[in-house]
N, C-alpha and C. Protein backbone atom coordinates (compact mmCIF):
# COMPACT_ATOMS: atom_id res chain seq x y z
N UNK A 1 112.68 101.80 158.92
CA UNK A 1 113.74 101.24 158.10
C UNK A 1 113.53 99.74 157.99
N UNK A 2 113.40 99.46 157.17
CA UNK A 2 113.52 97.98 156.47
C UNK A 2 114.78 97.13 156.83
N UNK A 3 114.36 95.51 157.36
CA UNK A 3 115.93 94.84 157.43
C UNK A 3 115.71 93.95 156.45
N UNK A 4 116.82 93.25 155.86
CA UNK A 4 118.05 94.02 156.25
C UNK A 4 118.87 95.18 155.32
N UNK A 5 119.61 95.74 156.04
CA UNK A 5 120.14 96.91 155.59
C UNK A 5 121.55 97.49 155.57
N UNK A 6 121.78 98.06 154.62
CA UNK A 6 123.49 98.67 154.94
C UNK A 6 123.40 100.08 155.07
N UNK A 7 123.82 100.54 155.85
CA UNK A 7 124.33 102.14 156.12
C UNK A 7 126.13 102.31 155.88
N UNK A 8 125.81 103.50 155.02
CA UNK A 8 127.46 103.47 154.94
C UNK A 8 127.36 105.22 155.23
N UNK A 9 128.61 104.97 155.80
CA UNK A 9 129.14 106.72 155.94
C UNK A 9 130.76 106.58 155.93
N UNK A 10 131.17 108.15 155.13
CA UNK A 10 132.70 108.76 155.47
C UNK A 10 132.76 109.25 156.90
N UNK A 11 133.07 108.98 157.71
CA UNK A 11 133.26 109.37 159.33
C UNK A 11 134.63 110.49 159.06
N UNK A 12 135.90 110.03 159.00
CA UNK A 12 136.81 110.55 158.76
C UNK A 12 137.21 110.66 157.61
N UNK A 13 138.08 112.39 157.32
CA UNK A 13 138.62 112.27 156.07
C UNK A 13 139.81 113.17 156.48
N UNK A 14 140.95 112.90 156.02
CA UNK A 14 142.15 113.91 156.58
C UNK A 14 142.60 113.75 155.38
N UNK A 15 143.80 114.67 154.76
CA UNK A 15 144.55 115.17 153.47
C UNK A 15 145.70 115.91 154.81
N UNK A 16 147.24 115.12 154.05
CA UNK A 16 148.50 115.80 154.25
C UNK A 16 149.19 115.99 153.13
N UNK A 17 150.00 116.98 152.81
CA UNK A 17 150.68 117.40 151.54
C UNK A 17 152.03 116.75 152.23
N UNK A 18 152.34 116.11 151.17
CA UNK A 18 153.69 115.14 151.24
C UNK A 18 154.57 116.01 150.46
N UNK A 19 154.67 116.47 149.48
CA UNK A 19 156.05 117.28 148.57
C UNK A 19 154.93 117.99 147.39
N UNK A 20 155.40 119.39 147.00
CA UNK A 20 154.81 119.90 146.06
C UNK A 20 153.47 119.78 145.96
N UNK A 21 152.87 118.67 144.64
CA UNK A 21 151.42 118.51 144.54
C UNK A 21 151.17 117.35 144.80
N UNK A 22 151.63 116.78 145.82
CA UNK A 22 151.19 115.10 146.08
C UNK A 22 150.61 115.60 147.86
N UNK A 23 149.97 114.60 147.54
CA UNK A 23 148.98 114.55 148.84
C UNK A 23 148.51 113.12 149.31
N UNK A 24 148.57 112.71 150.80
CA UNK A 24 148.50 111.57 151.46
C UNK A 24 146.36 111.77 151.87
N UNK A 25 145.71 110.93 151.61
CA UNK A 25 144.53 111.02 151.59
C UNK A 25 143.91 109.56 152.78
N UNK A 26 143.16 110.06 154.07
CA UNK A 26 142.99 108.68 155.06
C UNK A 26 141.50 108.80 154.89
N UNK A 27 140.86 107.86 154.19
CA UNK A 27 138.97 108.49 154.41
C UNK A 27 139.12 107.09 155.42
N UNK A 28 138.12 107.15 156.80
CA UNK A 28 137.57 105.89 157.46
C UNK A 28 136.48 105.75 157.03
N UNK A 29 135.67 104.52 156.96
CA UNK A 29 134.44 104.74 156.52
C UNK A 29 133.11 103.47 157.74
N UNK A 30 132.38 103.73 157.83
CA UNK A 30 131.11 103.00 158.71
C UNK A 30 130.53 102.31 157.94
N UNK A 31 130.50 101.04 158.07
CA UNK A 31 129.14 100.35 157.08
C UNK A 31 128.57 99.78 158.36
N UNK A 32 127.01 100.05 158.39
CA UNK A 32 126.51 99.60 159.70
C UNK A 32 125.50 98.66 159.16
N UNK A 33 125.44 97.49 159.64
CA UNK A 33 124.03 96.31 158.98
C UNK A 33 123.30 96.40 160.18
N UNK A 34 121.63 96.12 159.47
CA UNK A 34 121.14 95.97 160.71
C UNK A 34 120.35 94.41 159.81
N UNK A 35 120.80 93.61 160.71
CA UNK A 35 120.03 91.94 160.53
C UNK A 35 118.38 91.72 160.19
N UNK A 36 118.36 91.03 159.96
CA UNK A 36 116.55 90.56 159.64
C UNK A 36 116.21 89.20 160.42
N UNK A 37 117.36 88.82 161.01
CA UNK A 37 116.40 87.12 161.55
C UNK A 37 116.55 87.35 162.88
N UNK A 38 116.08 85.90 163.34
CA UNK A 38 115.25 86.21 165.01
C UNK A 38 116.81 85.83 165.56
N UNK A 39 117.97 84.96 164.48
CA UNK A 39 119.01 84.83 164.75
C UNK A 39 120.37 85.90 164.55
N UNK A 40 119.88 86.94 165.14
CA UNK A 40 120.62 87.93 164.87
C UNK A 40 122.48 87.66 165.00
N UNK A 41 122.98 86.93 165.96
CA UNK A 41 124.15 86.86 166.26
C UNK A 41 124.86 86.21 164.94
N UNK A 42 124.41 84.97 164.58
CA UNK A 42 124.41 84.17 163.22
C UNK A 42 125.04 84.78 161.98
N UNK A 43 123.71 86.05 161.62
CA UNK A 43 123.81 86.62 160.82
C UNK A 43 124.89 87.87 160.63
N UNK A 44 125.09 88.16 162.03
CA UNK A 44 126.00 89.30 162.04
C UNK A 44 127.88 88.86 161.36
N UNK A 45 127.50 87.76 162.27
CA UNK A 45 128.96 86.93 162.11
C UNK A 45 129.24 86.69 161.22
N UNK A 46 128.02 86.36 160.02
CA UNK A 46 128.63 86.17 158.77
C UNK A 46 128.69 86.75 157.89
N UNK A 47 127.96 87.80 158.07
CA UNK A 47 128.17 89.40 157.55
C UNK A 47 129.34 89.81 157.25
N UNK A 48 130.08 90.16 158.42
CA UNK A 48 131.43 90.37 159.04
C UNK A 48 132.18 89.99 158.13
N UNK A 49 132.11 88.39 158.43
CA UNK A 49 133.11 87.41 157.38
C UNK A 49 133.34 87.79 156.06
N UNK A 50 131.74 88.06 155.60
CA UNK A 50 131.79 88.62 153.77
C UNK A 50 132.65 89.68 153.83
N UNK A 51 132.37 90.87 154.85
CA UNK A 51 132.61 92.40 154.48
C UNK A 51 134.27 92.25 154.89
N UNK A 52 134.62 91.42 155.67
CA UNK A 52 136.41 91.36 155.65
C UNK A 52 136.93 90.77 154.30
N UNK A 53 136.52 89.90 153.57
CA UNK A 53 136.71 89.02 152.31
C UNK A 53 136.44 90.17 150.95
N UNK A 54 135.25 90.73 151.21
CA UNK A 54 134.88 92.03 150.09
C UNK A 54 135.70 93.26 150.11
N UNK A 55 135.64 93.79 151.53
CA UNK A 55 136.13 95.39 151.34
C UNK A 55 137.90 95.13 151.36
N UNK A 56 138.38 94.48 151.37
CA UNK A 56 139.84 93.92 151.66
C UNK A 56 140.31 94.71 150.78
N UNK A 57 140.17 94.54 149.31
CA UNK A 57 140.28 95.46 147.79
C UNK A 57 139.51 95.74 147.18
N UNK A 58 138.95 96.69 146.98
CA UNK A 58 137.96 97.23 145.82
C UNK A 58 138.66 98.22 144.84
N UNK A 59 137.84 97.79 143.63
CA UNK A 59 137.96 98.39 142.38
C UNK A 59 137.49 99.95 142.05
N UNK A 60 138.18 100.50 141.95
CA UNK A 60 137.21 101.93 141.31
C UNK A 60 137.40 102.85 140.52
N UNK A 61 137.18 102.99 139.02
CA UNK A 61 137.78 103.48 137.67
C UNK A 61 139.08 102.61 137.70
N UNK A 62 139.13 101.71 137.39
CA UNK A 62 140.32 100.62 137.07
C UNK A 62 141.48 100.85 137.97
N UNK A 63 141.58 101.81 139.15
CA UNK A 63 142.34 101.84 140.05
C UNK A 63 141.93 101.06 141.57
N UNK A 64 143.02 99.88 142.04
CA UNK A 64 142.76 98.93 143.07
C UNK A 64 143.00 99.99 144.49
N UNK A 65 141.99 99.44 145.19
CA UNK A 65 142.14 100.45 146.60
C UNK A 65 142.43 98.92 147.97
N UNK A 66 143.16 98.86 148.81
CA UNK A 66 143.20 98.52 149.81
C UNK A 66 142.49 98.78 151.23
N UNK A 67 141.80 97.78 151.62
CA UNK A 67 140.84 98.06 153.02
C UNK A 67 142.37 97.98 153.79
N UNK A 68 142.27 98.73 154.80
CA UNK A 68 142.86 98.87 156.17
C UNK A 68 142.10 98.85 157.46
N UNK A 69 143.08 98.76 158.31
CA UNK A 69 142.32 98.86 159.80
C UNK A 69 141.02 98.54 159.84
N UNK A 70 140.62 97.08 159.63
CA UNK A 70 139.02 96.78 159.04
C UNK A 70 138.86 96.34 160.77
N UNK A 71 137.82 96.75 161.35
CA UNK A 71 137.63 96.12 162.34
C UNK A 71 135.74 96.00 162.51
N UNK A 72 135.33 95.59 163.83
CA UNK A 72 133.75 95.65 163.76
C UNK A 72 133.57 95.33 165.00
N UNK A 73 132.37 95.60 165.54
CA UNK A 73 131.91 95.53 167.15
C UNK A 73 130.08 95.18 166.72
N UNK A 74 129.40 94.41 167.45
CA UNK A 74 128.05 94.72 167.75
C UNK A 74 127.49 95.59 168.78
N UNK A 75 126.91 96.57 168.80
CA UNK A 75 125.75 97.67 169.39
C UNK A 75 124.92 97.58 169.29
N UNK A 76 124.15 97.11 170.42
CA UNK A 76 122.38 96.50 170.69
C UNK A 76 121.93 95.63 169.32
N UNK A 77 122.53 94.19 168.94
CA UNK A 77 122.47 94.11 167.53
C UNK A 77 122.62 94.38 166.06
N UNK A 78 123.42 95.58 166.33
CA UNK A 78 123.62 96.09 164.74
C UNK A 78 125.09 95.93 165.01
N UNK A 79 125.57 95.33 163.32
CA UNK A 79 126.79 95.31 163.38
C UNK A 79 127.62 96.56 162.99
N UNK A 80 128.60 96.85 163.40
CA UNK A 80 129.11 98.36 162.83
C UNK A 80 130.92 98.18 162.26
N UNK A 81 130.65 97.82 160.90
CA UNK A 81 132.14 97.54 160.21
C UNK A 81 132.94 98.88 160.10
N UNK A 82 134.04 98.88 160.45
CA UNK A 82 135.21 100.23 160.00
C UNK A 82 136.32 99.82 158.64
N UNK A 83 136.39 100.59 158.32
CA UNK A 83 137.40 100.05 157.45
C UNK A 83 137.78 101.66 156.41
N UNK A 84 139.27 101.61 156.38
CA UNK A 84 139.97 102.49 155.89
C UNK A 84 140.64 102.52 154.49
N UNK A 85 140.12 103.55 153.57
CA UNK A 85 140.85 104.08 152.67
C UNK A 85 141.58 104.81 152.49
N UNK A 86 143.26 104.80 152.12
CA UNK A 86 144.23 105.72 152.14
C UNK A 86 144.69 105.51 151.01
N UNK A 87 145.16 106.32 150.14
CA UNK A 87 145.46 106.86 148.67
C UNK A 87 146.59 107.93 148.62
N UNK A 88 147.72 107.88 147.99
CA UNK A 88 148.10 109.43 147.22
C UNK A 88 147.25 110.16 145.98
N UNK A 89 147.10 111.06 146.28
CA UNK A 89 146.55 112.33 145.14
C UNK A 89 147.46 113.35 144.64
N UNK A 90 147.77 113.08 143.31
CA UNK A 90 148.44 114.44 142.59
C UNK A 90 147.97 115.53 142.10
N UNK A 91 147.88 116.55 142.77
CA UNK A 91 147.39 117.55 142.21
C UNK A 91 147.25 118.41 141.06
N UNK A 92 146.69 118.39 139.90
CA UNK A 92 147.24 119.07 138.73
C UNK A 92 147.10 120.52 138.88
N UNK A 93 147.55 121.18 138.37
CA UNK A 93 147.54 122.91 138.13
C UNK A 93 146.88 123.27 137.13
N UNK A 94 146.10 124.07 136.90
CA UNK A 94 145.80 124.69 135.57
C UNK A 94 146.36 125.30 134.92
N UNK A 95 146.61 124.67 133.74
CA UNK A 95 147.87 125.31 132.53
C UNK A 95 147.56 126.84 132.24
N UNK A 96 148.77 127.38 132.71
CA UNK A 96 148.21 128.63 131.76
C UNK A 96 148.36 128.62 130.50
N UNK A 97 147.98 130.17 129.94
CA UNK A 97 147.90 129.91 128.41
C UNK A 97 148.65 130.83 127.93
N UNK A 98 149.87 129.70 127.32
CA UNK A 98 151.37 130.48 126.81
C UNK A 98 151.16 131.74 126.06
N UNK A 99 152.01 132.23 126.34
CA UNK A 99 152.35 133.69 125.27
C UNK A 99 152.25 133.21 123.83
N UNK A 100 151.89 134.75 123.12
CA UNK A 100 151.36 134.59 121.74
C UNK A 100 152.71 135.06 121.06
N UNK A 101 153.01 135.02 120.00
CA UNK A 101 154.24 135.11 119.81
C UNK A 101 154.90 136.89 119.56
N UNK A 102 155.80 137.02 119.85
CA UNK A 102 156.37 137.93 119.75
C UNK A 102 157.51 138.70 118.94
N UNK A 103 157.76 139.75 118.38
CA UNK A 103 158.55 139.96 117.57
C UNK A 103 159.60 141.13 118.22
N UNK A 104 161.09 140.47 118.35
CA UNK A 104 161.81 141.14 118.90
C UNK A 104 162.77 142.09 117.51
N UNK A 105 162.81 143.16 117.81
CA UNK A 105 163.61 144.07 116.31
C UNK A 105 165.07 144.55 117.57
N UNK A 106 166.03 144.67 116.99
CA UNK A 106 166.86 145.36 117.98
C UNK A 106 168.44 144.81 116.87
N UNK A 107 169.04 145.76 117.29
CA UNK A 107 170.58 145.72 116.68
C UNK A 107 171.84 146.45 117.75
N UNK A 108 172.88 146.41 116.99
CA UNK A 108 174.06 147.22 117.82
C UNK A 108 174.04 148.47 117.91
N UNK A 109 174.37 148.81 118.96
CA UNK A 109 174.65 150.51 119.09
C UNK A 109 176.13 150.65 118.81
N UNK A 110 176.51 151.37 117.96
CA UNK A 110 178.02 151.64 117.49
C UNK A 110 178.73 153.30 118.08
């Protein structure tokens, strides 16, 4: 593997149904860098700095998403960022396909 580098992964993903077709959505996600200079600590730190300033809000199909619970640790030099996406989702149904029309005949019984 080539430095430097980003690894990203979905670690966690949970879905709770809140009412009917709405749904509470938590993805966590891993972005792991691994540095390129002999000054590894340097670089990590300011890594960090960007990816708290960047992932804070991101854009995606013109809907704004909020970073949460952003945190980060170093492991033998690699930095390992967390950071959480949570969303509602409405579920649509598939329409059925209305009745064709019908012809009702009927009168009084005397």
């Amino acid at each position: 593997m080539a430095t430097p580098c980003f690894l990203i992964s979905l670690n966690n993903f949970s879905q709770k149904q809140i009412t009917g077709k709405r749904y509470y959505r938590e993805q966590r996600f891993t972005i792991k860098y691994c540095p390129a200079t002999a000054n590894k600590n340097t670089e990590v730190c300011q890594v960090a700095d960007r990816l708290y300033d960047t992932l804070e809000s991101i854009l995606i199909e013109a809907d704004m998403f909020r970073g949460s619970k952003m945190s980060c640790e170093v492991v033998e030099g690699v930095l390992l960022f967390y950071v959480n996406y949570n969303f509602y989702v409405y579920k649509e149904t598939p329409s059925e396909e209305p009745m064709e029309n019908i012809a009702v005949e009927g009168g009084l019984k005397q």
